[in-house]
Protein backbone atom coordinates (compact mmCIF):
# COMPACT_ATOMS: atom_id res chain seq x y z
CA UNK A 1 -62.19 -68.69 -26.02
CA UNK A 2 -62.20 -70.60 -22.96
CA UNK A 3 -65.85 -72.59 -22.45
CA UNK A 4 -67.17 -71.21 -18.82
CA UNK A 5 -68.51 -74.18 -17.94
CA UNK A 6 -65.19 -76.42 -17.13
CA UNK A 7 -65.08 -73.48 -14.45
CA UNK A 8 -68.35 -75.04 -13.12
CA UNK A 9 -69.10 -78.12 -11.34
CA UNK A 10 -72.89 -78.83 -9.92
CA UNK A 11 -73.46 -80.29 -6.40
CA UNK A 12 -76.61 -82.22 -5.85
CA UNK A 13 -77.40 -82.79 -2.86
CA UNK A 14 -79.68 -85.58 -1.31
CA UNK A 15 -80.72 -85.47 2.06
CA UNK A 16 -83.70 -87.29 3.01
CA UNK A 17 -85.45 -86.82 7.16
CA UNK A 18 -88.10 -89.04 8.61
CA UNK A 19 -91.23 -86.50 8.62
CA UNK A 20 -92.50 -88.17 11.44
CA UNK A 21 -95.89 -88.16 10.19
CA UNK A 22 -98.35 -90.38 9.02
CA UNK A 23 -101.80 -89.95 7.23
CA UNK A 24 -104.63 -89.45 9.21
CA UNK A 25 -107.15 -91.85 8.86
CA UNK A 26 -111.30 -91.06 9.65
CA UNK A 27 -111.36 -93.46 12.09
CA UNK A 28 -108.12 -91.66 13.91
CA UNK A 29 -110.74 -88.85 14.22
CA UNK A 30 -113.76 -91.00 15.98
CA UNK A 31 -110.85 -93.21 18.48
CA UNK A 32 -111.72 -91.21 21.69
CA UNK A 33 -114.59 -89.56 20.88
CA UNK A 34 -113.06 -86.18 21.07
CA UNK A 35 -110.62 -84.07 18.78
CA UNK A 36 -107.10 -84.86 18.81
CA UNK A 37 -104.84 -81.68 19.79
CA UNK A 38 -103.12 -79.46 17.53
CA UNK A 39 -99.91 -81.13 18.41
CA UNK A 40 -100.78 -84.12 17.34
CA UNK A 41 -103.08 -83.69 14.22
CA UNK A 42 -102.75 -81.41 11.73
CA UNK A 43 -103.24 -81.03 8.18
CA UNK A 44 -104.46 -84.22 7.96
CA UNK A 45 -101.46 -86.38 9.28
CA UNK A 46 -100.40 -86.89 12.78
CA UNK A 47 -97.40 -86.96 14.26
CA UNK A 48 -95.45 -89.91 15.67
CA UNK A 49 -92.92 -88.44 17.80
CA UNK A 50 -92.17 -85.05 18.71
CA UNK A 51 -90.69 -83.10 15.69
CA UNK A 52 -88.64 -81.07 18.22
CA UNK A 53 -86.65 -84.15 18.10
CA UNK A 54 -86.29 -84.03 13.99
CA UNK A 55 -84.67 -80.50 14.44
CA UNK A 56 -81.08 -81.36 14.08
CA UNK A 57 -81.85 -83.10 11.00
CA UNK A 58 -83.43 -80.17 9.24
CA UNK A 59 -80.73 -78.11 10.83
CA UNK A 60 -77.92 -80.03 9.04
CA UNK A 61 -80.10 -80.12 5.77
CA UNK A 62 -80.64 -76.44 5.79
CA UNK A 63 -76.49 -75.45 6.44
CA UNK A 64 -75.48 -78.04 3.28
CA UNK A 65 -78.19 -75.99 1.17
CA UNK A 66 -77.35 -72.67 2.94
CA UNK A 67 -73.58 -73.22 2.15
CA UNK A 68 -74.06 -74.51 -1.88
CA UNK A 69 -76.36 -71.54 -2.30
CA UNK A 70 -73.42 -69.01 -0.68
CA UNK A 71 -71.05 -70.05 -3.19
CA UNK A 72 -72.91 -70.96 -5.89
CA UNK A 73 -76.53 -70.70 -7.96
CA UNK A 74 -79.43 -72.63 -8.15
CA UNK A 75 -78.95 -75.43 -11.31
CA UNK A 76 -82.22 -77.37 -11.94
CA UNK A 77 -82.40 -78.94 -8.78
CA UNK A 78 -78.79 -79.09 -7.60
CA UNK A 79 -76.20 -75.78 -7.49
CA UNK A 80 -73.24 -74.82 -9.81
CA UNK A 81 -70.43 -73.77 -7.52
CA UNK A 82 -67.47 -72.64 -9.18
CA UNK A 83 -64.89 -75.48 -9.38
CA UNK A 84 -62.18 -73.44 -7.56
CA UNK A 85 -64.39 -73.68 -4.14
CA UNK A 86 -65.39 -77.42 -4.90
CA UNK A 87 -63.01 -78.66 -2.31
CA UNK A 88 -64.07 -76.56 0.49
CA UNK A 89 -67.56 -77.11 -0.31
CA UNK A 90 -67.24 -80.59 -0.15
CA UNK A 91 -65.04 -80.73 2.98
CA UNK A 92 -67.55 -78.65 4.76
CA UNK A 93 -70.31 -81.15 3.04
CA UNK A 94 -68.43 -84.12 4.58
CA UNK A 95 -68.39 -82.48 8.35
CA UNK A 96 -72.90 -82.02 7.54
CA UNK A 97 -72.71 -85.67 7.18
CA UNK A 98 -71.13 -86.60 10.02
CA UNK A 99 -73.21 -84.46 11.87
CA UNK A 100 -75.96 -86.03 10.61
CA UNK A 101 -74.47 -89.38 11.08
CA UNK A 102 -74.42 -88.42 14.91
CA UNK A 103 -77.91 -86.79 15.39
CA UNK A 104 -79.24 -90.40 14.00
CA UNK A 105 -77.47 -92.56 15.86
CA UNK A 106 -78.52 -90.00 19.21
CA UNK A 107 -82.03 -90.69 17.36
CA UNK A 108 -82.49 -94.19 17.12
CA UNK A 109 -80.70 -94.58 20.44
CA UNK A 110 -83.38 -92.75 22.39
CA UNK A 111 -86.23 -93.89 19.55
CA UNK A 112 -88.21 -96.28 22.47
CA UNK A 113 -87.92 -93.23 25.02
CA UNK A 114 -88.97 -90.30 22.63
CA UNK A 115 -92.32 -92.50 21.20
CA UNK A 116 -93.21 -93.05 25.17
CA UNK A 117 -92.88 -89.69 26.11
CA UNK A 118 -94.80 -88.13 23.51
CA UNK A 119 -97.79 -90.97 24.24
CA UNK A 120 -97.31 -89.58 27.48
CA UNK A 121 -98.17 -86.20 26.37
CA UNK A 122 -101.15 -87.37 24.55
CA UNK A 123 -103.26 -90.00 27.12
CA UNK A 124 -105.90 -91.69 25.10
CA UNK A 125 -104.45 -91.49 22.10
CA UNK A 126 -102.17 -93.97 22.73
CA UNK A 127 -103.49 -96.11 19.95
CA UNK A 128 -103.66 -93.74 17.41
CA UNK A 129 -99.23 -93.23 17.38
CA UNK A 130 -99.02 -97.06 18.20
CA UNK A 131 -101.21 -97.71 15.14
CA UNK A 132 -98.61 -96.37 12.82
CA UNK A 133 -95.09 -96.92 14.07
CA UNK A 134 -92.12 -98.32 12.15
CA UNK A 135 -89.66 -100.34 13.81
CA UNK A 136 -85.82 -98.82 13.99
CA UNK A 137 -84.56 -100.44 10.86
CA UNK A 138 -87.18 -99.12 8.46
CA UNK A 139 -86.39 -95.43 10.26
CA UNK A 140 -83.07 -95.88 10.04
CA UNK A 141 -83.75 -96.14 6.03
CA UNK A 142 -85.41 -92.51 6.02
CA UNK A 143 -82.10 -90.72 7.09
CA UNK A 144 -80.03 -90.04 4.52
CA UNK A 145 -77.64 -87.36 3.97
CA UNK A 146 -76.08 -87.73 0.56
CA UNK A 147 -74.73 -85.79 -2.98
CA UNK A 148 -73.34 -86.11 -6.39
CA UNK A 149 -70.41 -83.66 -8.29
CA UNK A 150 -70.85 -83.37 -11.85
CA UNK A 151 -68.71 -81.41 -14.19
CA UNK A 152 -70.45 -79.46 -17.31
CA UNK A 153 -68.59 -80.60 -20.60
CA UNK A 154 -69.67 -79.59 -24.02
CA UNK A 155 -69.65 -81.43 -26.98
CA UNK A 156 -66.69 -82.14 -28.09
CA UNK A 157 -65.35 -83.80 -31.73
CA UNK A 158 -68.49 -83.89 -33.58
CA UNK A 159 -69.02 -80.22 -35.56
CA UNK A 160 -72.26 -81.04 -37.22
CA UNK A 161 -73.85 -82.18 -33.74
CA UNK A 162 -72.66 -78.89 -32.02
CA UNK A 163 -73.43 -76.85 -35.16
CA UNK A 164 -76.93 -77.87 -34.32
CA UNK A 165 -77.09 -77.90 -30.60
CA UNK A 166 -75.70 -74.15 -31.24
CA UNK A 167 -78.91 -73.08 -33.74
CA UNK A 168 -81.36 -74.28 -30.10
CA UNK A 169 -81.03 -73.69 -26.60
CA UNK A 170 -78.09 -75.36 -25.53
CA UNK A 171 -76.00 -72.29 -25.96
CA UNK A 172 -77.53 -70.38 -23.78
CA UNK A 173 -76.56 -71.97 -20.09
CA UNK A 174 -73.51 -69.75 -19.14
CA UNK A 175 -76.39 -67.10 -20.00
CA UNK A 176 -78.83 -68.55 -17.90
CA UNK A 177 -76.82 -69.59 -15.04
CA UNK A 178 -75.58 -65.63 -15.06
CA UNK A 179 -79.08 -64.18 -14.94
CA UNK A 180 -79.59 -66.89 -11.84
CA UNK A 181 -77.30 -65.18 -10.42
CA UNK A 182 -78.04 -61.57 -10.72
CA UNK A 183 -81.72 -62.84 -9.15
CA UNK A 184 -80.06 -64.85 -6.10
CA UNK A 185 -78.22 -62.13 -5.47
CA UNK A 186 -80.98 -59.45 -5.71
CA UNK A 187 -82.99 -61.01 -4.19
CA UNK A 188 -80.54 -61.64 -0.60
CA UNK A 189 -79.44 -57.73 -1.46
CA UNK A 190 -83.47 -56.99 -1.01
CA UNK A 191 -83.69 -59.10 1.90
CA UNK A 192 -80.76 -57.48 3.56
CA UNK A 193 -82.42 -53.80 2.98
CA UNK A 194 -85.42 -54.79 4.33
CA UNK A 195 -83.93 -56.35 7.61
CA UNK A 196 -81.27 -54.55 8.58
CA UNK A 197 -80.49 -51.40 6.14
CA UNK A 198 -84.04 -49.25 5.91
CA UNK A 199 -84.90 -46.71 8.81
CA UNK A 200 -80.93 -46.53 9.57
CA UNK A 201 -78.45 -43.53 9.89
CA UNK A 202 -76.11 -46.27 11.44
CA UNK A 203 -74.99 -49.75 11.24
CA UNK A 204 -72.57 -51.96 13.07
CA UNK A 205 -69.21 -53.70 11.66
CA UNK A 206 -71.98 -57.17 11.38
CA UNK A 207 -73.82 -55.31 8.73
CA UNK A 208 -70.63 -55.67 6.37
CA UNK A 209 -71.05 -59.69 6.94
CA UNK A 210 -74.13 -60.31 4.13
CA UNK A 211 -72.32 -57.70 1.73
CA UNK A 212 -69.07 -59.70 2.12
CA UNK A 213 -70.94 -63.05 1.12
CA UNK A 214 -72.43 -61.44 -2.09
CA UNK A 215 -68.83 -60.25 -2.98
CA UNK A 216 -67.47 -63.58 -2.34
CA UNK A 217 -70.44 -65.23 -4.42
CA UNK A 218 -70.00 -62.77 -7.43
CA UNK A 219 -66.56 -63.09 -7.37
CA UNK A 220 -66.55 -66.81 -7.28
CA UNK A 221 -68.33 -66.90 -10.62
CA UNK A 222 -66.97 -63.99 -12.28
CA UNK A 223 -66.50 -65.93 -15.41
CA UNK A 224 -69.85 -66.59 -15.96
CA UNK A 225 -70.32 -62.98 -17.42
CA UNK A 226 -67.83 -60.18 -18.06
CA UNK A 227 -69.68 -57.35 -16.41
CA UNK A 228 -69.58 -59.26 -13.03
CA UNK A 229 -65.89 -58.24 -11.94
CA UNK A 230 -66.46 -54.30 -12.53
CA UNK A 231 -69.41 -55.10 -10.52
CA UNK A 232 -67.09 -56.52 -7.41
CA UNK A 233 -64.33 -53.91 -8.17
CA UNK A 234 -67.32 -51.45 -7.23
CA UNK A 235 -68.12 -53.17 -3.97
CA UNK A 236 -64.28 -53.66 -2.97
CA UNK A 237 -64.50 -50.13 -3.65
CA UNK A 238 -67.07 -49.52 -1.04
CA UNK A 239 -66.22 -51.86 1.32
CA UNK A 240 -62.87 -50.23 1.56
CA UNK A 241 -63.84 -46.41 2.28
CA UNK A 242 -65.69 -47.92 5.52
CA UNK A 243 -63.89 -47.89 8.82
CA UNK A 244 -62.22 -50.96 9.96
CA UNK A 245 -63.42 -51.10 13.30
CA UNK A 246 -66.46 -49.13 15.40
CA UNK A 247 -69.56 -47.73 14.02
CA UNK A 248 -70.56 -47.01 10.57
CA UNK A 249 -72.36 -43.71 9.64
CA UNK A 250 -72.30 -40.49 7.48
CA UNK A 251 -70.81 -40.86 3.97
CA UNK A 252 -69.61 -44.45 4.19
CA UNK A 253 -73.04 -45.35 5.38
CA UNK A 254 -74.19 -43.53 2.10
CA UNK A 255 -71.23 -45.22 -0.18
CA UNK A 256 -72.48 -48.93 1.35
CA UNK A 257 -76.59 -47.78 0.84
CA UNK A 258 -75.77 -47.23 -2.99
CA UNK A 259 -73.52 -50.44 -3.68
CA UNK A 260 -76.32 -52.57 -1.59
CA UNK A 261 -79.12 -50.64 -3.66
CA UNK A 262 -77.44 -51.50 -6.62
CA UNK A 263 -77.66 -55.40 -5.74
CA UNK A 264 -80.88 -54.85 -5.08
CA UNK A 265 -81.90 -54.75 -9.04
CA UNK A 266 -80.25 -57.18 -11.53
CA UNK A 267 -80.49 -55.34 -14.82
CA UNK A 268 -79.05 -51.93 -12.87
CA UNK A 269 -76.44 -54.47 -12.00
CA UNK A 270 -75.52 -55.57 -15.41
CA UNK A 271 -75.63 -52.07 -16.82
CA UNK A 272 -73.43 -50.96 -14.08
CA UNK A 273 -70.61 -53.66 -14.91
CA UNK A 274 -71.46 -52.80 -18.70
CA UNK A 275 -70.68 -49.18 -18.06
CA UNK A 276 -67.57 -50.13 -16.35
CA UNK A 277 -65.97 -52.07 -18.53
CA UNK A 278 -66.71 -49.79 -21.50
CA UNK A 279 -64.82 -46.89 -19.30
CA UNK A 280 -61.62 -49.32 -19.01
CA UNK A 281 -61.99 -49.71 -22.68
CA UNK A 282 -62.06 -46.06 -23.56
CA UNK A 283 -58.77 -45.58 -20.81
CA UNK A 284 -56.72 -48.51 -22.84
CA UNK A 285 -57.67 -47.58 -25.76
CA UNK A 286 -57.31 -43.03 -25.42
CA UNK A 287 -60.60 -43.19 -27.57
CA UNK A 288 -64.68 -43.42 -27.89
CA UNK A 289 -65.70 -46.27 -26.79
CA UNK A 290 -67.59 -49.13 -29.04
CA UNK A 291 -71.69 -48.85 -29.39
CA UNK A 292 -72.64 -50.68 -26.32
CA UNK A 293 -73.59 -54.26 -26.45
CA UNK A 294 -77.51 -55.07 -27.82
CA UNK A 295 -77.93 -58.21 -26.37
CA UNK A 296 -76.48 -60.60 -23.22
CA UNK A 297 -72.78 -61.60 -22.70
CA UNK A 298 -71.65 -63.66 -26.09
CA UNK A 299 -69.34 -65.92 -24.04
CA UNK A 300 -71.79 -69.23 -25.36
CA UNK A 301 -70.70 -72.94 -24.74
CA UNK A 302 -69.80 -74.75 -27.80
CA UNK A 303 -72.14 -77.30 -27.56
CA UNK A 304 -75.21 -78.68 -25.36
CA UNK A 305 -73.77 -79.70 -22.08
CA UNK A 306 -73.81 -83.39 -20.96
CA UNK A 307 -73.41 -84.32 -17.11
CA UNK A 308 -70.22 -86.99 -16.15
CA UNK A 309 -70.69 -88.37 -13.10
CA UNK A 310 -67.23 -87.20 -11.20
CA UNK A 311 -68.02 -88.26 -7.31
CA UNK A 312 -70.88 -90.17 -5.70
CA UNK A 313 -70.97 -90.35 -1.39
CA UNK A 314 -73.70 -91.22 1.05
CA UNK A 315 -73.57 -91.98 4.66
């Protein structure tokens, strides 16, 4: 039986931004005589420079996390996309760093001009940003836009080691990287109901958008549990009883309320693709179907998986 993890490779990603901020210090507080603004203390830091002018940074950080999580699930602190999509991913990765290459060299170009304008904004406090700035080449340090590919290999030539590794936890990743995501997935299903489905007798051709991602993310790591492609047969189902173009309402409305209620709930989810699959048993086989399963998908990794270092880039 194949291992599911050579179908996996994890992306972790390392982008660093300037916050901006330093810690405020009591005597910050007694400089004037008066209470800094909101704007410029809070929490007890204050701000350097305008964090309108961090934006594109977080922007860029936030579409490189956005697009790992469409694809793929959360793993420790990186994401396991499936290795099919790993060149896309990191093509599109490559593109975020340039952007972010850009948006720090607009930075540090216009560094002098942003730190007088927002002393400008704040007259008498002049001392207090002044106190605490950095020069452009330690700032220039704090921007960093990076990430690692590793592949997922079991052990390999040594019984006795993965006899062992088999009787513990190891086993159990495909497991747990399956029941990650049934509860990524859930949880954007929920999200989506909450926004955009409840209250409504009829949708748009946009609302098909989020359901097409979750397809495309379930279908992407299929392997990682059997019951997952009944589960995306069901939503091809639905997604092809709605209308093409126009308006969506009456019973495919209804058809698209169920599959997106379904997503909503992880175990209905794997009970659903459970169900399925022992139905296309039963039609192969012209008989009762087997006692249903007791426990989670057996498709277990031979051994406790080790992390080889595959690509390294940073910018």
């Amino acid at each position: 039986m194949r291992n599911a993890l050579h179908d996996v490779v994890v992306v972790s990603l390392d982008v660093r931004i300037w916050s901006g901020r330093k810690q405020l210090r009591p005597e910050d507080l007694t400089a004037s005589g008066r209470l800094p603004p909101k704007d410029l203390v809070s929490l007890g830091s204050k701000r350097l420079c305008d964090p309108r002018a961090l934006q594109p940074f977080r922007e860029v950080k936030r579409a490189a996390e956005a697009r790992c999580q469409g694809i793929g699930v959360r793993f420790a602190r990186a994401f396991a996309i499936p290795r099919t999509a790993a060149k896309a991913v990191l093509a599109e990765l490559n593109a975020l760093a340039e952007q972010f290459k850009q948006a720090r060299t607009v930075f540090l170009a216009t560094y002098d001009e942003e730190l007088a304008r927002w002393k400008a904004q704040h007259p008498g406090y002049e001392r207090l940003i002044e106190a605490e700035l950095l020069p452009k080449t330690a700032v220039l340090s704090k921007f960093v836009f990076g990430y690692e590919v590793f592949a997922i290999n079991g052990v390999d030539g040594d019984g006795e080691l993965a006899a062992l590794l088999e009787q513990g936890a190891a086993g159990n990743l495909v497991i747990g990287l399956a029941g990650t995501l049934y509860q990524e997935v859930a949880r954007d299903a929920r999200e989506f109901v909450r926004q955009s489905l409840t209250g409504r007798d009829e949708v748009t051709q946009k609302f098909l958008r989020p359901v097409r991602a979750i397809r495309q993310k379930l279908a992407g790591l299929a392997f990682l549990d059997p019951g997952i492609e009944p589960l995306v047969g069901s939503i091809d189902e639905a997604l092809a009883a709605v209308p093409k173009k126009g308006r969506i309402d009456g019973a495919s409305l209804s058809t698209l309320r169920g599959v997106v209620t379904l997503l909503t709930d992880p175990e209905r989810m794997r009970e659903h693709g459970r169900l399925l699959r022992e139905a296309s048993r039963q039609d192969a086989r012209g008989s009762a179907p087997d006692a249903p399963p007791t426990g989670e998908p057996t498709e277990l990794p031979l051994g406790a998986p080790i992390r080889t270092p595959r690509v390294r880039a940073f910018w």
